[in-house]
N, C-alpha and C. Protein backbone atom coordinates (compact mmCIF):
# COMPACT_ATOMS: atom_id res chain seq x y z
N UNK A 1 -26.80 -7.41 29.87
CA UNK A 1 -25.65 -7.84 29.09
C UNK A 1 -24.67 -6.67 29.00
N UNK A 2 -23.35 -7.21 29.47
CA UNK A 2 -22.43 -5.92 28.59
C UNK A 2 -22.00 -5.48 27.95
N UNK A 3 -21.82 -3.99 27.45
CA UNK A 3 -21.25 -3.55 26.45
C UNK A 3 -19.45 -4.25 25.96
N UNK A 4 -19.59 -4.44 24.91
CA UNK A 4 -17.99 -4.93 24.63
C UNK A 4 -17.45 -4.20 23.70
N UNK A 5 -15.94 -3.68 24.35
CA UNK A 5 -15.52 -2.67 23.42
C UNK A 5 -14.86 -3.30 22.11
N UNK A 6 -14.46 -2.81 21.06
CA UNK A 6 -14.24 -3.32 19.84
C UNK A 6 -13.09 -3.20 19.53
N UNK A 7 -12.14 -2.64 20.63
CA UNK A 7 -10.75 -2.84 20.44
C UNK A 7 -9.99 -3.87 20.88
N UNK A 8 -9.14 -4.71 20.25
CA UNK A 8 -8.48 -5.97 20.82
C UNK A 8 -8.03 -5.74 22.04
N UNK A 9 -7.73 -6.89 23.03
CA UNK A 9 -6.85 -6.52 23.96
C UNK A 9 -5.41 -6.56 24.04
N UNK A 10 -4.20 -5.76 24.94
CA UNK A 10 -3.35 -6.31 24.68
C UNK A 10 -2.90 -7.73 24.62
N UNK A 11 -3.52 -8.38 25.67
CA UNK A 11 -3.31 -9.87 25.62
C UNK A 11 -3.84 -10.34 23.83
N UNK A 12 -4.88 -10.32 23.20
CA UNK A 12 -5.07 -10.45 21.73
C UNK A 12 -4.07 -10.18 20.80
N UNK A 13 -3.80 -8.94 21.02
CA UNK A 13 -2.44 -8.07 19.99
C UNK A 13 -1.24 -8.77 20.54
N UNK A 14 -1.07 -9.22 21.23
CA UNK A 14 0.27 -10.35 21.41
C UNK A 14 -0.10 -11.57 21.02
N UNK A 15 -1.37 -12.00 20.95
CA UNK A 15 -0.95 -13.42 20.38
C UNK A 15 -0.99 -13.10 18.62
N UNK A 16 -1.88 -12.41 18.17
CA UNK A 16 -1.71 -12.41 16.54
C UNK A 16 -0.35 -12.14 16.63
N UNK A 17 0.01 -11.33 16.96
CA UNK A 17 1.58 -11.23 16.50
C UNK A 17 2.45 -12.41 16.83
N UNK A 18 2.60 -12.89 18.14
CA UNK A 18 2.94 -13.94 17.63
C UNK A 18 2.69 -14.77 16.72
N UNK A 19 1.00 -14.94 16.27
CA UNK A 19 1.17 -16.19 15.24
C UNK A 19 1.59 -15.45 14.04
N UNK A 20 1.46 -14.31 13.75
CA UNK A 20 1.73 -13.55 12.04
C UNK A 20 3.62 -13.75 12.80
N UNK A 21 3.64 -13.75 13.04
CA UNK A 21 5.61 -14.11 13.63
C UNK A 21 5.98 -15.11 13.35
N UNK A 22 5.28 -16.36 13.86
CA UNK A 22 5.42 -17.84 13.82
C UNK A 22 5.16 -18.19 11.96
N UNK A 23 4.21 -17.56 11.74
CA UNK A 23 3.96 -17.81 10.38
C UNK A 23 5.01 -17.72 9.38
N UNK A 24 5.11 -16.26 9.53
CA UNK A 24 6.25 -15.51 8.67
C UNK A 24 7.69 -16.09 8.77
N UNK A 25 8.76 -16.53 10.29
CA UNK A 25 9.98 -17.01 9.91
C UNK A 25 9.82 -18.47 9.97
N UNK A 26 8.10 -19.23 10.43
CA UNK A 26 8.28 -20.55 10.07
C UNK A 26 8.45 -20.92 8.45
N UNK A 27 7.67 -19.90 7.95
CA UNK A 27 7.99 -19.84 6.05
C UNK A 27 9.14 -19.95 5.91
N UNK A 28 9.93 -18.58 6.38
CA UNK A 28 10.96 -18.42 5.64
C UNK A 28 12.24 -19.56 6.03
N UNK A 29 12.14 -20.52 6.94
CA UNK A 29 12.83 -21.71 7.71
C UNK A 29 12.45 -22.62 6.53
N UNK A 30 11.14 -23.13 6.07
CA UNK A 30 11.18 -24.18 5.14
C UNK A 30 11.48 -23.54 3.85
N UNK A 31 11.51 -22.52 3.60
CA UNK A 31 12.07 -22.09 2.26
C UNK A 31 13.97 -22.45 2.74
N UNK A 32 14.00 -22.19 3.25
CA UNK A 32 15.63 -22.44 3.41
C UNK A 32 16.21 -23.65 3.69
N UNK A 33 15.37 -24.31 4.51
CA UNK A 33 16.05 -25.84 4.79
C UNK A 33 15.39 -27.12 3.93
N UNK A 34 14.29 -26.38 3.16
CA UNK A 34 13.96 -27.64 1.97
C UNK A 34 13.23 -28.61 2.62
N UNK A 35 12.67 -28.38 4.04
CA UNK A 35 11.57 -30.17 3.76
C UNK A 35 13.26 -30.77 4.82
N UNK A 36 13.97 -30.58 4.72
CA UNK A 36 15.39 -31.09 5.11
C UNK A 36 15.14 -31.88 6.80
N UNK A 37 14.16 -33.36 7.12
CA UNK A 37 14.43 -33.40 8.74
C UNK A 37 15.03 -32.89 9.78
N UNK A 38 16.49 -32.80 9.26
CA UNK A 38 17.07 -32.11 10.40
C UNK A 38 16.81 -30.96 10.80
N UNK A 39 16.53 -29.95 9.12
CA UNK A 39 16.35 -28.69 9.53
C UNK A 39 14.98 -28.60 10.19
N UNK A 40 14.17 -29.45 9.84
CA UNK A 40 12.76 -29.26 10.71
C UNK A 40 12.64 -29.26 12.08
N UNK A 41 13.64 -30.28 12.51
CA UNK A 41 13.58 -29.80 13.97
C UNK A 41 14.61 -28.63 14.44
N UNK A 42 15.72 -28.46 13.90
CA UNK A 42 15.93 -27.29 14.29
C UNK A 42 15.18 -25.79 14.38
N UNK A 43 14.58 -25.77 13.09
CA UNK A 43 13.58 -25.16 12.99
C UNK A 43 12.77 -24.77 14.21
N UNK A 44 12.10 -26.03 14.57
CA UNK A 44 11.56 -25.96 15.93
C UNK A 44 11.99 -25.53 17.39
N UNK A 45 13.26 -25.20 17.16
CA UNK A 45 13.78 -24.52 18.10
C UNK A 45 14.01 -23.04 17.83
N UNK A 46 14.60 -22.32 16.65
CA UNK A 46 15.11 -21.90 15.97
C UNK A 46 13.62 -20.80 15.94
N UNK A 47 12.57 -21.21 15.39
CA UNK A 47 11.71 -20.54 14.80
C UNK A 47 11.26 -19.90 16.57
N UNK A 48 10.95 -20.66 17.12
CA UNK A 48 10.48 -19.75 18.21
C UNK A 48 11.21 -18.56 19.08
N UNK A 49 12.71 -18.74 18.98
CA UNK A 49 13.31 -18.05 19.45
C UNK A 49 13.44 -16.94 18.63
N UNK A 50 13.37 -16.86 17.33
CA UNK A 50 13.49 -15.90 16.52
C UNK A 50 11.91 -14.60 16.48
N UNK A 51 10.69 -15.48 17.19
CA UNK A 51 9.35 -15.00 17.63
C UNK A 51 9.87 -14.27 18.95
N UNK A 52 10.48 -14.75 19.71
CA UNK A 52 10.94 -13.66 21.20
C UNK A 52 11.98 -13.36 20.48
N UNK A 53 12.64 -13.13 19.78
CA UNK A 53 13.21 -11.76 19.62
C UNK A 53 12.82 -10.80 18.86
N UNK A 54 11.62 -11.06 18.35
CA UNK A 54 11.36 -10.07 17.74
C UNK A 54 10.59 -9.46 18.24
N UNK A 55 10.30 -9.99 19.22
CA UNK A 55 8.52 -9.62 20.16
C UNK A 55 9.69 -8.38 20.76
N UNK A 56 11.04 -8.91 21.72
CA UNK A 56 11.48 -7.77 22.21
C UNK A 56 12.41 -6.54 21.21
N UNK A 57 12.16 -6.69 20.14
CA UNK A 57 12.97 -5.90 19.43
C UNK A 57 11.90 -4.70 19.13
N UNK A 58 10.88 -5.31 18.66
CA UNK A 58 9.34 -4.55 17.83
C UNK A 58 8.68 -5.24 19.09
N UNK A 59 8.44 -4.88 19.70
CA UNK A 59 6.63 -5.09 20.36
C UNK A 59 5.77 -5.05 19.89
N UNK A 60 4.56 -5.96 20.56
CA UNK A 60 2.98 -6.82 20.20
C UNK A 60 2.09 -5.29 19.54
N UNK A 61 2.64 -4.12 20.75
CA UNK A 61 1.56 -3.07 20.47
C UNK A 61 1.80 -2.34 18.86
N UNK A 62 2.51 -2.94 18.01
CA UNK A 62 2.58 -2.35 16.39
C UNK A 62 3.23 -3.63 15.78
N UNK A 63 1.70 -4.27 16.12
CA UNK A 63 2.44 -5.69 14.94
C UNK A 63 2.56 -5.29 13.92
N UNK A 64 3.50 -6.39 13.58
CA UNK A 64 3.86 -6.67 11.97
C UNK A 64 2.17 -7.11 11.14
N UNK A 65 2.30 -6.26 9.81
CA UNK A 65 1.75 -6.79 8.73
C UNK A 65 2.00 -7.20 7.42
N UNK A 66 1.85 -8.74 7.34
CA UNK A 66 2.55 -9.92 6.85
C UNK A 66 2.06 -9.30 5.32
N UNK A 67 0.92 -8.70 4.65
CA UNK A 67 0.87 -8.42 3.57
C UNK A 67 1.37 -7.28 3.19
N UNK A 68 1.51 -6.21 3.82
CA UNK A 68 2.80 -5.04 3.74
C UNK A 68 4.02 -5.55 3.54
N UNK A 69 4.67 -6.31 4.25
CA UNK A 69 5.71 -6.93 4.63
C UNK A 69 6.08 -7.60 3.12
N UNK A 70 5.45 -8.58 2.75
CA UNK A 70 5.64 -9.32 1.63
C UNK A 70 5.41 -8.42 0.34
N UNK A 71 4.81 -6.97 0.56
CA UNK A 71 4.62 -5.79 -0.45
C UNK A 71 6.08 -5.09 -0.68
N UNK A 72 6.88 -5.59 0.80
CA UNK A 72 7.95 -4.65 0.89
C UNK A 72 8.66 -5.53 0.19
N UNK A 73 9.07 -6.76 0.56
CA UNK A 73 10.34 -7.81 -0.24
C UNK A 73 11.09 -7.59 -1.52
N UNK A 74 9.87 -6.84 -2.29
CA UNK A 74 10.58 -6.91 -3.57
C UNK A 74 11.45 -5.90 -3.79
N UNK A 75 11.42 -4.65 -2.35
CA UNK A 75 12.18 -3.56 -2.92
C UNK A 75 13.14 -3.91 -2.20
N UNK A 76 13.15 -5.13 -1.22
CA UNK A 76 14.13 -5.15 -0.16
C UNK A 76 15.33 -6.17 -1.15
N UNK A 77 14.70 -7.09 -1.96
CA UNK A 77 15.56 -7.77 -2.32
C UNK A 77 16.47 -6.93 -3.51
N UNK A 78 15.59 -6.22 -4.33
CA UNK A 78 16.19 -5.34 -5.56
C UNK A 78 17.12 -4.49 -4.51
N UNK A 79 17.02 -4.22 -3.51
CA UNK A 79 17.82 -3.01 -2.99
C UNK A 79 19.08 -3.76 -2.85
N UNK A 80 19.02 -4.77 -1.61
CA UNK A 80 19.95 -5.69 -1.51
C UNK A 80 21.11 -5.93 -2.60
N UNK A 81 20.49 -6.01 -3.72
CA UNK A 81 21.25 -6.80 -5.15
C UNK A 81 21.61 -5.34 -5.88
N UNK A 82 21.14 -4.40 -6.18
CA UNK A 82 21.64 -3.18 -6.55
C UNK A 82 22.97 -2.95 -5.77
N UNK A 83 22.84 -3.00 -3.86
CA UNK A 83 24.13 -2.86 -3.40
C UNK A 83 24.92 -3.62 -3.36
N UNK A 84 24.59 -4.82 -3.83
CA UNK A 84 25.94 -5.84 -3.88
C UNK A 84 26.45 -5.07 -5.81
N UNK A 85 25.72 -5.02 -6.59
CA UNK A 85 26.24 -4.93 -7.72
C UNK A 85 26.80 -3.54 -7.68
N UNK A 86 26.72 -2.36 -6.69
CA UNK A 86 27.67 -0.94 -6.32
C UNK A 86 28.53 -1.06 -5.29
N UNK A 87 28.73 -2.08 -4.80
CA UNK A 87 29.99 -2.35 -4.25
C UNK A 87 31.03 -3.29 -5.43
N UNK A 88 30.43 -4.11 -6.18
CA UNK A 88 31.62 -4.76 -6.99
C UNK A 88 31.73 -3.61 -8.04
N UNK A 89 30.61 -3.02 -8.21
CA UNK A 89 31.34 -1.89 -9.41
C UNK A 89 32.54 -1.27 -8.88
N UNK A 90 32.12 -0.72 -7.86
CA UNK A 90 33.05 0.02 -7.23
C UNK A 90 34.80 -1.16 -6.96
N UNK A 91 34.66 -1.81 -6.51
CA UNK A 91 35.89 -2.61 -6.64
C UNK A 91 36.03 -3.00 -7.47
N UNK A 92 35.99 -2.92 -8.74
CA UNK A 92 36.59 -3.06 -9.67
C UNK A 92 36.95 -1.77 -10.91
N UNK A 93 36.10 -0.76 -10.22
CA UNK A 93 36.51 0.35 -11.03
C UNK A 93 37.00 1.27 -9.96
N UNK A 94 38.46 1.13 -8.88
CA UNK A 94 38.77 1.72 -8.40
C UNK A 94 38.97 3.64 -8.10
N UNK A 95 38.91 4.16 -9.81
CA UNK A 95 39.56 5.30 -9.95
C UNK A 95 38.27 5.83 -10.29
N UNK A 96 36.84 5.15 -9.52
CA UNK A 96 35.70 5.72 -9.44
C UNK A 96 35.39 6.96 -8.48
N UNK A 97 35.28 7.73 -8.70
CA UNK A 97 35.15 8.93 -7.72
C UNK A 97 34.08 8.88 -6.84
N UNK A 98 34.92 9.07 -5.29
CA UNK A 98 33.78 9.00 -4.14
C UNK A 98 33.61 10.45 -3.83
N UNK A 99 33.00 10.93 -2.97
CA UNK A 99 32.44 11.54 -2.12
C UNK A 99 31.95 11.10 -0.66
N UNK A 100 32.47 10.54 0.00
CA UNK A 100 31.57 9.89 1.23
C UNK A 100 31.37 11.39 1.94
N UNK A 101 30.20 10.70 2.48
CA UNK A 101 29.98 12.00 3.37
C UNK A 101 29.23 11.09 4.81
N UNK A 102 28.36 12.07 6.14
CA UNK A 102 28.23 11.54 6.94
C UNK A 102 26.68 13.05 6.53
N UNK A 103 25.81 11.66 7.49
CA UNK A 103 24.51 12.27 7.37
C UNK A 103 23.64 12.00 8.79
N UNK A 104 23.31 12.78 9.25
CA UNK A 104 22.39 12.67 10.35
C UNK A 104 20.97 12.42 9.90
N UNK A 105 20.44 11.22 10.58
CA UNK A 105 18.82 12.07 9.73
C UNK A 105 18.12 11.56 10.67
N UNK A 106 16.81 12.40 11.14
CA UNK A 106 16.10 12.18 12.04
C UNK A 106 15.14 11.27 11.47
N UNK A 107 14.66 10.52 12.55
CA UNK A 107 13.42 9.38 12.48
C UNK A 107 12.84 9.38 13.26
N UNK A 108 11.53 9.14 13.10
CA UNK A 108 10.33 8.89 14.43
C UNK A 108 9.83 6.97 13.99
N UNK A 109 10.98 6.66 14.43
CA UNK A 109 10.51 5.19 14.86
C UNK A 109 10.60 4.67 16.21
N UNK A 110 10.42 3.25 16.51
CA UNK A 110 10.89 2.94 17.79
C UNK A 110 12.19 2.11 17.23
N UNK A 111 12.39 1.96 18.60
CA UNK A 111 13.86 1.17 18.76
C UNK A 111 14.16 0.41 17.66
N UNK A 112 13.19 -0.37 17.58
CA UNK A 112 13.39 -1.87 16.72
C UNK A 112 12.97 -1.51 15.21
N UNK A 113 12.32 -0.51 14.94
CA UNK A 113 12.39 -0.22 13.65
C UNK A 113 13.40 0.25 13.42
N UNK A 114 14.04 1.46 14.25
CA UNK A 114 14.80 2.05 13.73
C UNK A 114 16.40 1.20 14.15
N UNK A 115 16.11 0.30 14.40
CA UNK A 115 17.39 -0.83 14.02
C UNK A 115 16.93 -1.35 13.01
N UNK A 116 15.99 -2.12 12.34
CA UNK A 116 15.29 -2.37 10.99
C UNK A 116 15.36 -1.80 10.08
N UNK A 117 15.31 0.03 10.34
CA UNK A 117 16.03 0.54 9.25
C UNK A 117 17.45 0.89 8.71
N UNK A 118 18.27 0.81 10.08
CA UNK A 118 19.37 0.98 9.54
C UNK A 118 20.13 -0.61 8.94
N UNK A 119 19.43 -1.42 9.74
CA UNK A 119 20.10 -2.71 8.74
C UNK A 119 19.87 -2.91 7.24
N UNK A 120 18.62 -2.36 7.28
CA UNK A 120 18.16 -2.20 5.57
C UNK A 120 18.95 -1.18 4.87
N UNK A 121 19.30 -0.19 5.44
CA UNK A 121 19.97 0.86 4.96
C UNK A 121 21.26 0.55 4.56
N UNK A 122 21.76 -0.27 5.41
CA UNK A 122 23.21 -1.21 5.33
C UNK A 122 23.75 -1.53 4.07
N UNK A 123 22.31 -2.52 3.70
CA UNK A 123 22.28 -3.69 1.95
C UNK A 123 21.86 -2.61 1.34
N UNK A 124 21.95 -1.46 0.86
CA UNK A 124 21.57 -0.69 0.20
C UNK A 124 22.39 0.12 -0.46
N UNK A 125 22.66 0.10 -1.61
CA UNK A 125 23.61 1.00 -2.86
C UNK A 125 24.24 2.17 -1.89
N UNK A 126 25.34 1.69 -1.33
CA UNK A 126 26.47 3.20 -0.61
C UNK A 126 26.32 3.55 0.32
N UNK A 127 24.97 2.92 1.15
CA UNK A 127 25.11 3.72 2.72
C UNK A 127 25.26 2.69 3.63
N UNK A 128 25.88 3.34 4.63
CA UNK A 128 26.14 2.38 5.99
C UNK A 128 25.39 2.90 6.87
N UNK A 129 24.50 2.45 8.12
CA UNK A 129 24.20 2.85 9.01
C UNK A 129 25.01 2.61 10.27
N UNK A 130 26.09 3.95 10.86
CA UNK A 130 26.81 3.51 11.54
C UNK A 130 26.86 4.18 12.68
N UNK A 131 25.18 4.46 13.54
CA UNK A 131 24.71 4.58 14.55
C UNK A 131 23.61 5.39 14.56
N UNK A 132 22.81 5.46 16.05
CA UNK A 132 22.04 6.00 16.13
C UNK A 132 21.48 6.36 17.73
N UNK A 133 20.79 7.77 17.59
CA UNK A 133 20.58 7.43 18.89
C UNK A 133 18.83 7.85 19.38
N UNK A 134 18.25 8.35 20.15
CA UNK A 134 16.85 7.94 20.40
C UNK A 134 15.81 8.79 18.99
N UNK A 135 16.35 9.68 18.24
CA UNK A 135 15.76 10.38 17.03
C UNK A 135 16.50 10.23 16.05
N UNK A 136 17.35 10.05 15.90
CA UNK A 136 18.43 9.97 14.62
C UNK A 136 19.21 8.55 14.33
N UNK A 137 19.49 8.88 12.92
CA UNK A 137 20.49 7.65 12.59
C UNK A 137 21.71 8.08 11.91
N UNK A 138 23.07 7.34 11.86
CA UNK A 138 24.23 8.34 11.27
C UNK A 138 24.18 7.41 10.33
N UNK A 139 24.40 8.35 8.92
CA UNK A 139 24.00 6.97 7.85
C UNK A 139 25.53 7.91 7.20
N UNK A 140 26.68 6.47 6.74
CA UNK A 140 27.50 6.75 5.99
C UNK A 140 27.27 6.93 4.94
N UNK A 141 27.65 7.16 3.84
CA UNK A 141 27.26 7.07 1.93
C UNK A 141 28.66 7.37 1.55
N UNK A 142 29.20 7.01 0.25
CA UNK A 142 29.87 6.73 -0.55
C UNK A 142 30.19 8.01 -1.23
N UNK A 143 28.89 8.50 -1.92
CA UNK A 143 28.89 9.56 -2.64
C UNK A 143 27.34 10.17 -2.69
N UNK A 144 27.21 11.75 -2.59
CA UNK A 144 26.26 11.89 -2.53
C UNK A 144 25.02 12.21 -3.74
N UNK A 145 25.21 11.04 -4.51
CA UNK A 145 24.56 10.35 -5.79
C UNK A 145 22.91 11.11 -5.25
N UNK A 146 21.97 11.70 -5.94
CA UNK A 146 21.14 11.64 -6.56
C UNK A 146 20.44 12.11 -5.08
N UNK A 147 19.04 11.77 -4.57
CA UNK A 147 18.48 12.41 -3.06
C UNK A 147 18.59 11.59 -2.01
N UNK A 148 19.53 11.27 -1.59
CA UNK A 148 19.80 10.21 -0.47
C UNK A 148 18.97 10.36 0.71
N UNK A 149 18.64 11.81 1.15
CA UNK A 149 17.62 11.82 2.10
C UNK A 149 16.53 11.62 1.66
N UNK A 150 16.01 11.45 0.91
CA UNK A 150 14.53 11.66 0.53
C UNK A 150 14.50 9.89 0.42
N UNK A 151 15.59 9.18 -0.39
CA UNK A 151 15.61 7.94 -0.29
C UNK A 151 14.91 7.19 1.20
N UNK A 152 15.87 7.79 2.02
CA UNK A 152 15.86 7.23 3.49
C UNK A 152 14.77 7.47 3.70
N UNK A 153 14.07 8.60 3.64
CA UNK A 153 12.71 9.20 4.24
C UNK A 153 12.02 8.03 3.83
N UNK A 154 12.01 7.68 2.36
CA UNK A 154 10.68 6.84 1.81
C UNK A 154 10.93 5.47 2.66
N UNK A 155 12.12 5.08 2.73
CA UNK A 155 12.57 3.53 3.08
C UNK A 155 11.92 3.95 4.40
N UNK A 156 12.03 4.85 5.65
CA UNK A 156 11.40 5.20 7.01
C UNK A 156 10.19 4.89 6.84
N UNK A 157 9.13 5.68 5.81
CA UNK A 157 8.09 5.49 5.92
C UNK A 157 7.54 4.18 5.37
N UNK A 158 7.99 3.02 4.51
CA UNK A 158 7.75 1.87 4.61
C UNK A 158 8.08 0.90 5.65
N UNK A 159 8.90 1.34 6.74
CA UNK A 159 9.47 0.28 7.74
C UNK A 159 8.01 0.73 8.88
N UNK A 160 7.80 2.24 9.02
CA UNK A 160 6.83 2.84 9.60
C UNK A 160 5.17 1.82 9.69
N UNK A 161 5.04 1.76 8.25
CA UNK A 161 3.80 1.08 7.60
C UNK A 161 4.08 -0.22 8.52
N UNK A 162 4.82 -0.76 8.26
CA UNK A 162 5.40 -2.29 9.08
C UNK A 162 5.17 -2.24 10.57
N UNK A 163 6.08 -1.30 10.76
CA UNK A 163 6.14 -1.69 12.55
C UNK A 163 5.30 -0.71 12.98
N UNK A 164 5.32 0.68 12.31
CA UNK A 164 4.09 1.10 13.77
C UNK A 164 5.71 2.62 13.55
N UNK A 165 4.95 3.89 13.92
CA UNK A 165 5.69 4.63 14.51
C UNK A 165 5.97 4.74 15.91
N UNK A 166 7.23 5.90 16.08
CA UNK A 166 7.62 5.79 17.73
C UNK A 166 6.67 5.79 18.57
N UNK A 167 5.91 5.18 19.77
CA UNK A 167 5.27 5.42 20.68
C UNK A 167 5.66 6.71 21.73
């Protein structure tokens, strides 16, 4: 009889990920379209294509983990809503004093995280992510309020937990 090694194969590590994929934006499809027929079959189109793109954005070899992931939501949504509520502060208290500045900051992600993080970085109280290139990201900010790098660092190392560092 032969020995069998105890590591998945890649062929394995691509299908969980697909199904933890299929799982995760088939959820988030009936949370949004309500049970709605129509949206169900769109859905059905919709949901799988959103599984290949993510397969090529993040690859099989650092799946996603759906209970990390759903660990992360709550800071993703509070972050989200903090920066919508520091952008209307800010437009409405014009003669608020900025500081923008421009920040380089290195990352060891891959591609698709580190597009993951700068979109997150985006919805986030004052910074823009407005490029990057194979180690770094150029993150705009507003003002340089409180530890903005150290911020980013932590938000890196939760996207990290998620996808997997750079290969």
């Amino acid at each position: 009889m032969a020995a069998h090694s105890s590591a998945p194969s890649p062929a394995a590590k691509r299908l969980v990920a697909v199904a933890h994929r299929a799982v995760l934006f088939g959820a988030v499809w009936l949370v949004l379209v309500r049970l709605d027929p129509m949206g169900l079959a769109v859905g059905a189109v919709i949901v799988p294509l959103a599984v290949w793109v993510s397969l090529r954005t993040l690859p099989a070899r650092h799946p996603l983990d759906l209970w990390r992931l759903a660990g992360h939501l709550p800071r993703f949504v509070a972050g989200s809503v903090a920066g919508g509520v520091d952008v209307a502060r800010r437009a409405f208290a014009p003669a608020m004093p900025l500081d923008p500045d421009w920040l380089r900051v290195k990352v060891g992600l891959s591609d698709g995280a580190r597009t993951a993080l700068g979109a997150e970085l985006s919805l986030m109280p004052g910074t823009l992510a407005a490029g990057a290139d194979d180690q770094h990201l150029l993150v705009h900010v507003l003002a340089r309020e409180g530890n903005t790098e150290a911020e980013i660092a932590a938000l890196e190392a939760e996207i990290a937990a998620l996808a997997g560092p750079a290969s």
